[in-house]
PDB file of N, CA and C in Angstrom:
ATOM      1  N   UNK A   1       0.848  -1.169   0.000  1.00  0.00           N
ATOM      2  CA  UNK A   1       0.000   0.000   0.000  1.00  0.00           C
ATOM      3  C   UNK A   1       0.895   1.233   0.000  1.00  0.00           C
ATOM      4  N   UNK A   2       0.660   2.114  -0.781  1.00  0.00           N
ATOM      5  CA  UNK A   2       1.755   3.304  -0.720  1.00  0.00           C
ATOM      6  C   UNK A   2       0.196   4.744  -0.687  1.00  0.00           C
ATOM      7  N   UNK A   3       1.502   4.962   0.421  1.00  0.00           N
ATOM      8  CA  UNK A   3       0.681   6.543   0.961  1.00  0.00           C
ATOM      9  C   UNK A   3       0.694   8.169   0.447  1.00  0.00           C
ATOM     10  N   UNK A   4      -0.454   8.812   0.300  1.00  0.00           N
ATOM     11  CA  UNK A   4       0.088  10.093  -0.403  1.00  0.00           C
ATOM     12  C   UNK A   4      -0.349  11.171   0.969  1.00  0.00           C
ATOM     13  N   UNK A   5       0.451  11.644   1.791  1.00  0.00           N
ATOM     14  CA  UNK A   5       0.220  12.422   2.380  1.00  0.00           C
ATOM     15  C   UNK A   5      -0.373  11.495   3.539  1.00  0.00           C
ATOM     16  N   UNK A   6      -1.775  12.186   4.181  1.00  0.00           N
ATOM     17  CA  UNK A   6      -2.436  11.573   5.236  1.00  0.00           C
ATOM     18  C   UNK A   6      -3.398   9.928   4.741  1.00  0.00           C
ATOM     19  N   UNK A   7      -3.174  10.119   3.109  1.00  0.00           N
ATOM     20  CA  UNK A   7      -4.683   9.556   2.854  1.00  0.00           C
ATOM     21  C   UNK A   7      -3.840   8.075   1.967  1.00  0.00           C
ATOM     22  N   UNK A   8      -3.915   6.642   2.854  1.00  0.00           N
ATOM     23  CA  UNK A   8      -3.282   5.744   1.882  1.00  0.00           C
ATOM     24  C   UNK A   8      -4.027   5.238   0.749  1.00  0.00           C
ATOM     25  N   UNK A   9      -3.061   5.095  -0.359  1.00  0.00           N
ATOM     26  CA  UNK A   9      -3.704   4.443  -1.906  1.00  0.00           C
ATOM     27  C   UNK A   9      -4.335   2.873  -1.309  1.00  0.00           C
ATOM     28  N   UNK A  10      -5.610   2.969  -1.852  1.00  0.00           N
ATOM     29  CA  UNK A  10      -6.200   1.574  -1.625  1.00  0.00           C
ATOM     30  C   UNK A  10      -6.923   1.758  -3.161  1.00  0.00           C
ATOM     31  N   UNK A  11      -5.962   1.415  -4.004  1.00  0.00           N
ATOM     32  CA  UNK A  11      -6.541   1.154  -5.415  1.00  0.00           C
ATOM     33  C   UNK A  11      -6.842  -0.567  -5.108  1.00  0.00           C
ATOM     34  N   UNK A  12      -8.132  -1.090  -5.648  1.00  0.00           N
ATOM     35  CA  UNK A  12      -8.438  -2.388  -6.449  1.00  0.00           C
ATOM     36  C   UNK A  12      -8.253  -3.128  -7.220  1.00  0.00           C
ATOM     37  N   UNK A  13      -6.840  -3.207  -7.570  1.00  0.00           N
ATOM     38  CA  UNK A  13      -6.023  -3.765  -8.622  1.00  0.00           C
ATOM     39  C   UNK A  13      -6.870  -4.724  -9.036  1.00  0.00           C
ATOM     40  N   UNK A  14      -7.349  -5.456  -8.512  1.00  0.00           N
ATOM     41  CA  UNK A  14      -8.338  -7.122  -9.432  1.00  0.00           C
ATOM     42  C   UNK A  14      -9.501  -6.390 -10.512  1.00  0.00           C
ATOM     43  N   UNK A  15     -10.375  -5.640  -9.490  1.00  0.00           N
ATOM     44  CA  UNK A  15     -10.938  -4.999 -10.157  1.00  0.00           C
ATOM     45  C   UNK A  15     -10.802  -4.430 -11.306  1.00  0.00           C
ATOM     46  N   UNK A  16      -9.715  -4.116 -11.540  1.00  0.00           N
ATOM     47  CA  UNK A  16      -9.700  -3.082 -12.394  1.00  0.00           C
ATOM     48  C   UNK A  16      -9.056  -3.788 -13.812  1.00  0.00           C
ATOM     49  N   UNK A  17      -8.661  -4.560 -13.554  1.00  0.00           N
ATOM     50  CA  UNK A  17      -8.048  -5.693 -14.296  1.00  0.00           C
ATOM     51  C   UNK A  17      -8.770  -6.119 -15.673  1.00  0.00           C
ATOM     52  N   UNK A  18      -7.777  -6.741 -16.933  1.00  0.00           N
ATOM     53  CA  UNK A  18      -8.784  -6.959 -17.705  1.00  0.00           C
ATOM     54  C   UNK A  18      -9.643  -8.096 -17.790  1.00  0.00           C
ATOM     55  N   UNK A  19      -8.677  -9.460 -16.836  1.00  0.00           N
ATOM     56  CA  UNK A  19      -9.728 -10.028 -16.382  1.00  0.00           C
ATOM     57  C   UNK A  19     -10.818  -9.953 -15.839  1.00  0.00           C
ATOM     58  N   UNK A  20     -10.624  -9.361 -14.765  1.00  0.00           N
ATOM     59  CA  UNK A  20     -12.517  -8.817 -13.979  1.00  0.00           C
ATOM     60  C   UNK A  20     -13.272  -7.881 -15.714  1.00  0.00           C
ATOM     61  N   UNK A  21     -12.831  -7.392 -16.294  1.00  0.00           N
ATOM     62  CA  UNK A  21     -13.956  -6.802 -17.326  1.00  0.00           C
ATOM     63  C   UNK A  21     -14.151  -7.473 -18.391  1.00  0.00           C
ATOM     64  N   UNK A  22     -13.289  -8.653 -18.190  1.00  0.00           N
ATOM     65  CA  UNK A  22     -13.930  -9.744 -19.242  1.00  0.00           C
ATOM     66  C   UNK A  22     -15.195 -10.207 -18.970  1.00  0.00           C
ATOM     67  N   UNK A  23     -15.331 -10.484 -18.003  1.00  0.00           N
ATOM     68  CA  UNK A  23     -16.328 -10.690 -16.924  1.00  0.00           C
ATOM     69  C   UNK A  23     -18.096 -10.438 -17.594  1.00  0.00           C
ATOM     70  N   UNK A  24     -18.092  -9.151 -18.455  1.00  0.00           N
ATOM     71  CA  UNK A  24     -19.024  -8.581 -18.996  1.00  0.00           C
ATOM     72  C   UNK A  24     -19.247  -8.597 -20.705  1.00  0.00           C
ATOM     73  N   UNK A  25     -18.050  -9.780 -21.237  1.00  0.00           N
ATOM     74  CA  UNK A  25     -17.793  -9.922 -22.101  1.00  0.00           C
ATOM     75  C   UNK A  25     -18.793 -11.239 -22.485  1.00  0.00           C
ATOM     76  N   UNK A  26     -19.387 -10.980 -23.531  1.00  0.00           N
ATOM     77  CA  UNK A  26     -20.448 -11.966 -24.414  1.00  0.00           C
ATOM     78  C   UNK A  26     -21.919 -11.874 -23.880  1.00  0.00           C
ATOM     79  N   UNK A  27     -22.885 -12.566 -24.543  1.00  0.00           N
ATOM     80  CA  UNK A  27     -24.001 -12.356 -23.980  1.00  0.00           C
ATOM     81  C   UNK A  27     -24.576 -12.309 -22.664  1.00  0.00           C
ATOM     82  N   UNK A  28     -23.983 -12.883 -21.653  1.00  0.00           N
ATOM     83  CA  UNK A  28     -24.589 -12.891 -20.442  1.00  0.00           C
ATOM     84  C   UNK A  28     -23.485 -11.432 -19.849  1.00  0.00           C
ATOM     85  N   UNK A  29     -22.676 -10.952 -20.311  1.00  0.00           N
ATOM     86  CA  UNK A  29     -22.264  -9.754 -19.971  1.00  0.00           C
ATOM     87  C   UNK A  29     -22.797  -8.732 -20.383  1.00  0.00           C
ATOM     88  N   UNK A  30     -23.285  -8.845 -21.695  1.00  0.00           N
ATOM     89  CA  UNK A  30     -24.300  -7.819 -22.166  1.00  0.00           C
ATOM     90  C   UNK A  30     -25.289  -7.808 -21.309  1.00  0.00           C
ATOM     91  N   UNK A  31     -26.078  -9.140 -20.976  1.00  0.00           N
ATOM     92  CA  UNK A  31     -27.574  -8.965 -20.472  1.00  0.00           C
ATOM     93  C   UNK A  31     -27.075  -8.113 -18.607  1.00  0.00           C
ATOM     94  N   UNK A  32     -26.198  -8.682 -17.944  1.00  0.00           N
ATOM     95  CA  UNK A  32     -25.621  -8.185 -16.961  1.00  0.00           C
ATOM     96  C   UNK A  32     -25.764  -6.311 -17.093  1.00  0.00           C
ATOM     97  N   UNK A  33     -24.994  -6.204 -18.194  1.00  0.00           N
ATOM     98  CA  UNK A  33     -24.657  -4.442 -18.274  1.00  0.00           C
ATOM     99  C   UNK A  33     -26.134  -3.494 -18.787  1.00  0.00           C
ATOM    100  N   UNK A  34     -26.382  -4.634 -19.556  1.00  0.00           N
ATOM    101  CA  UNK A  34     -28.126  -3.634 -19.813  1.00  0.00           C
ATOM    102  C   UNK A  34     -29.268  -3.927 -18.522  1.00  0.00           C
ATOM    103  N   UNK A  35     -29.102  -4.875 -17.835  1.00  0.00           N
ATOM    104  CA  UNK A  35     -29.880  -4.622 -16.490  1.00  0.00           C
ATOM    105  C   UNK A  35     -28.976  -3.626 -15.481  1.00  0.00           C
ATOM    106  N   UNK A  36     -28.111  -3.521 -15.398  1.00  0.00           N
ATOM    107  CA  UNK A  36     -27.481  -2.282 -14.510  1.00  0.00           C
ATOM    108  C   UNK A  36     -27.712  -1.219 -15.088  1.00  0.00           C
ATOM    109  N   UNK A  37     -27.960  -0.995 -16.336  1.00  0.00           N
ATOM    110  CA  UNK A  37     -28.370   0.312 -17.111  1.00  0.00           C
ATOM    111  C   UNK A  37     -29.532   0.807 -17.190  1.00  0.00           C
ATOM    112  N   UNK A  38     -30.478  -0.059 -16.991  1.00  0.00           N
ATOM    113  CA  UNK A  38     -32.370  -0.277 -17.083  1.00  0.00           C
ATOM    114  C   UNK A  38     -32.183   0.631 -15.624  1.00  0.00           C
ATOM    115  N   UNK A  39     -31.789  -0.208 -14.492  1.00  0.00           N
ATOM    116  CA  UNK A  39     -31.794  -0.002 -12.728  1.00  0.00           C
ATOM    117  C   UNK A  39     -31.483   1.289 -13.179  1.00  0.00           C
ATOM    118  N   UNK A  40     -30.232   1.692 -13.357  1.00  0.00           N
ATOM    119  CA  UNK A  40     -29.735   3.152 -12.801  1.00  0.00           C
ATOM    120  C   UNK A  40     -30.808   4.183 -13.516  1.00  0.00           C
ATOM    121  N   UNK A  41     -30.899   4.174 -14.776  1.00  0.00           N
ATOM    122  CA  UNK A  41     -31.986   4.909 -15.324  1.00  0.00           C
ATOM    123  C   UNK A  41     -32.934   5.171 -14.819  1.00  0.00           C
ATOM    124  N   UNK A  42     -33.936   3.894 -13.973  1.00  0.00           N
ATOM    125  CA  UNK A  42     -35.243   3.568 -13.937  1.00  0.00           C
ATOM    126  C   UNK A  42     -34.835   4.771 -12.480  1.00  0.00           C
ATOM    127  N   UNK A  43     -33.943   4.711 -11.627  1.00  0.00           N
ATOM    128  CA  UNK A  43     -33.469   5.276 -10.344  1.00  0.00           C
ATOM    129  C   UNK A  43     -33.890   6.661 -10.066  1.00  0.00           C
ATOM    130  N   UNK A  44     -32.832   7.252 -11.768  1.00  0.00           N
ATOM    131  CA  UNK A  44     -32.917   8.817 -12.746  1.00  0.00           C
ATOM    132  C   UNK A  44     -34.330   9.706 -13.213  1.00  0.00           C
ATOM    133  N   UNK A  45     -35.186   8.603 -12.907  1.00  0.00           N
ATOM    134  CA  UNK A  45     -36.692   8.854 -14.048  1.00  0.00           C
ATOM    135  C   UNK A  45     -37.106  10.157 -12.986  1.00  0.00           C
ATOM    136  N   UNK A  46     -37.126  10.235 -12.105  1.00  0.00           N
ATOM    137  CA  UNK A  46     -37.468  11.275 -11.191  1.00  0.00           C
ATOM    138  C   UNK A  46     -37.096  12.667 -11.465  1.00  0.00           C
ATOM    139  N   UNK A  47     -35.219  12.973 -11.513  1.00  0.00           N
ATOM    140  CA  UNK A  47     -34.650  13.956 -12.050  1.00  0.00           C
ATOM    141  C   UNK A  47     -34.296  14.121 -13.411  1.00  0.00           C
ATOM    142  N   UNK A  48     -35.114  14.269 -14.398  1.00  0.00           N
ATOM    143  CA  UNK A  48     -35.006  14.421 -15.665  1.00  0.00           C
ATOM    144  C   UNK A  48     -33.761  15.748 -16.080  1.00  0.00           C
ATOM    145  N   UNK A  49     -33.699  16.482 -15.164  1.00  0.00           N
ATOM    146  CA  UNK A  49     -32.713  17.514 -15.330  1.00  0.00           C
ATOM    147  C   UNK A  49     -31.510  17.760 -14.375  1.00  0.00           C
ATOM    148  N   UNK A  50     -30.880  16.509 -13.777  1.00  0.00           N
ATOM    149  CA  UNK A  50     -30.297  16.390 -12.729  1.00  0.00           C
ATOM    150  C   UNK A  50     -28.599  16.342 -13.742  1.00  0.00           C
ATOM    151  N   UNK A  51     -27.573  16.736 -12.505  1.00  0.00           N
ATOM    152  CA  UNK A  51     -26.592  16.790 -13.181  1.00  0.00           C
ATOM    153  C   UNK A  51     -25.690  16.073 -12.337  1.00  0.00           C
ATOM    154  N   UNK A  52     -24.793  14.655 -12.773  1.00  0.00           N
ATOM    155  CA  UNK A  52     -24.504  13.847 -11.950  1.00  0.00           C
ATOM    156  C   UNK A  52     -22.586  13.783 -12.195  1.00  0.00           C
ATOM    157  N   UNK A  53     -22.574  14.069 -10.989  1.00  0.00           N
ATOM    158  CA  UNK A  53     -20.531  13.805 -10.875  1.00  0.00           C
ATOM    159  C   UNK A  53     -20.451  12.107 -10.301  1.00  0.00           C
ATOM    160  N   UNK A  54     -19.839  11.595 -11.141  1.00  0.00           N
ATOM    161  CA  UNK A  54     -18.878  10.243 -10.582  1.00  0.00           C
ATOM    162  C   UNK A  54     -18.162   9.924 -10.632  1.00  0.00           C
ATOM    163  N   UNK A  55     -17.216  10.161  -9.482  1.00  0.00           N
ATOM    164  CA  UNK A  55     -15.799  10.311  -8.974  1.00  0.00           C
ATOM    165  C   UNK A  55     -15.148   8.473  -8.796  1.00  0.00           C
ATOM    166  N   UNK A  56     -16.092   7.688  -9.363  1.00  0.00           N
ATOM    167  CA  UNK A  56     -15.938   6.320  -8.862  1.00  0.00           C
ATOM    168  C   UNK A  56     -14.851   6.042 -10.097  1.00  0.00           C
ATOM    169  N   UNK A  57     -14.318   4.955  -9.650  1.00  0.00           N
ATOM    170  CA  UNK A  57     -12.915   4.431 -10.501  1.00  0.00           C
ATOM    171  C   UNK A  57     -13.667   3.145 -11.313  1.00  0.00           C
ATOM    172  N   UNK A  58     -13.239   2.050 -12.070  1.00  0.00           N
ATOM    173  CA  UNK A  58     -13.607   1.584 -13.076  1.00  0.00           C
ATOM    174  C   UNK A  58     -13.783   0.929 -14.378  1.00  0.00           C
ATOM    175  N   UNK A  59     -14.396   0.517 -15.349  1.00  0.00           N
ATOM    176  CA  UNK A  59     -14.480   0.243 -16.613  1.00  0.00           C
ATOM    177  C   UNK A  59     -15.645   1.343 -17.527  1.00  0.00           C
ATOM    178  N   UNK A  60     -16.197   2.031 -16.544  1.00  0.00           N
ATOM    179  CA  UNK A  60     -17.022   3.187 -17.226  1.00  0.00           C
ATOM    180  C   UNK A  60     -17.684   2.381 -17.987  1.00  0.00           C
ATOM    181  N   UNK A  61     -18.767   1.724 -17.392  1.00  0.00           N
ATOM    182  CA  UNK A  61     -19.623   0.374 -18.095  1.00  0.00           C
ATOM    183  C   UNK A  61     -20.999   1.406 -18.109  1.00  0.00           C
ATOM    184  N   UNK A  62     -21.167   2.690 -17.463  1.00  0.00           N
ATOM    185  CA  UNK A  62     -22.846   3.503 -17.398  1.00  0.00           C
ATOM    186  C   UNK A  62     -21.737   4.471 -17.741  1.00  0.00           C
ATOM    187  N   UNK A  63     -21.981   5.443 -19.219  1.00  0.00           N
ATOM    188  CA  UNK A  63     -21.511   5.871 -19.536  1.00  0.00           C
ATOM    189  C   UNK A  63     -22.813   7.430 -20.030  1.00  0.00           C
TER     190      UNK A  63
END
């Protein structure tokens, strides 16, 4: 673990990996990524004019 200042790096190396985003690779990764996309949307339907920051790390799979 290497530290920057007060705050230590806890990056997710597996995660982030191209194995783990194979993961979403072929049809049952598709059907996976378009039900996480349906959810977050369906979440959104409320704020039609909302403006959203995501500071989260990733494969940027809700784009």
């Amino acid at each position: 673990m290497v530290s920057t200042g007060d705050f230590p790096e806890t990056a997710d190396i597996e995660t982030s990996s191209e194995d783990y985003a194979s993961r979403f690779a072929g049809e049952i990764g598709a059907w996976l990524l378009k039900v996480q996309e349906d959810a977050t949307l369906k979440m959104l339907t409320p704020y039609p004019k909302a403006t959203i920051l995501d500071v989260g790390g990733g494969h940027g799979q809700l784009t």
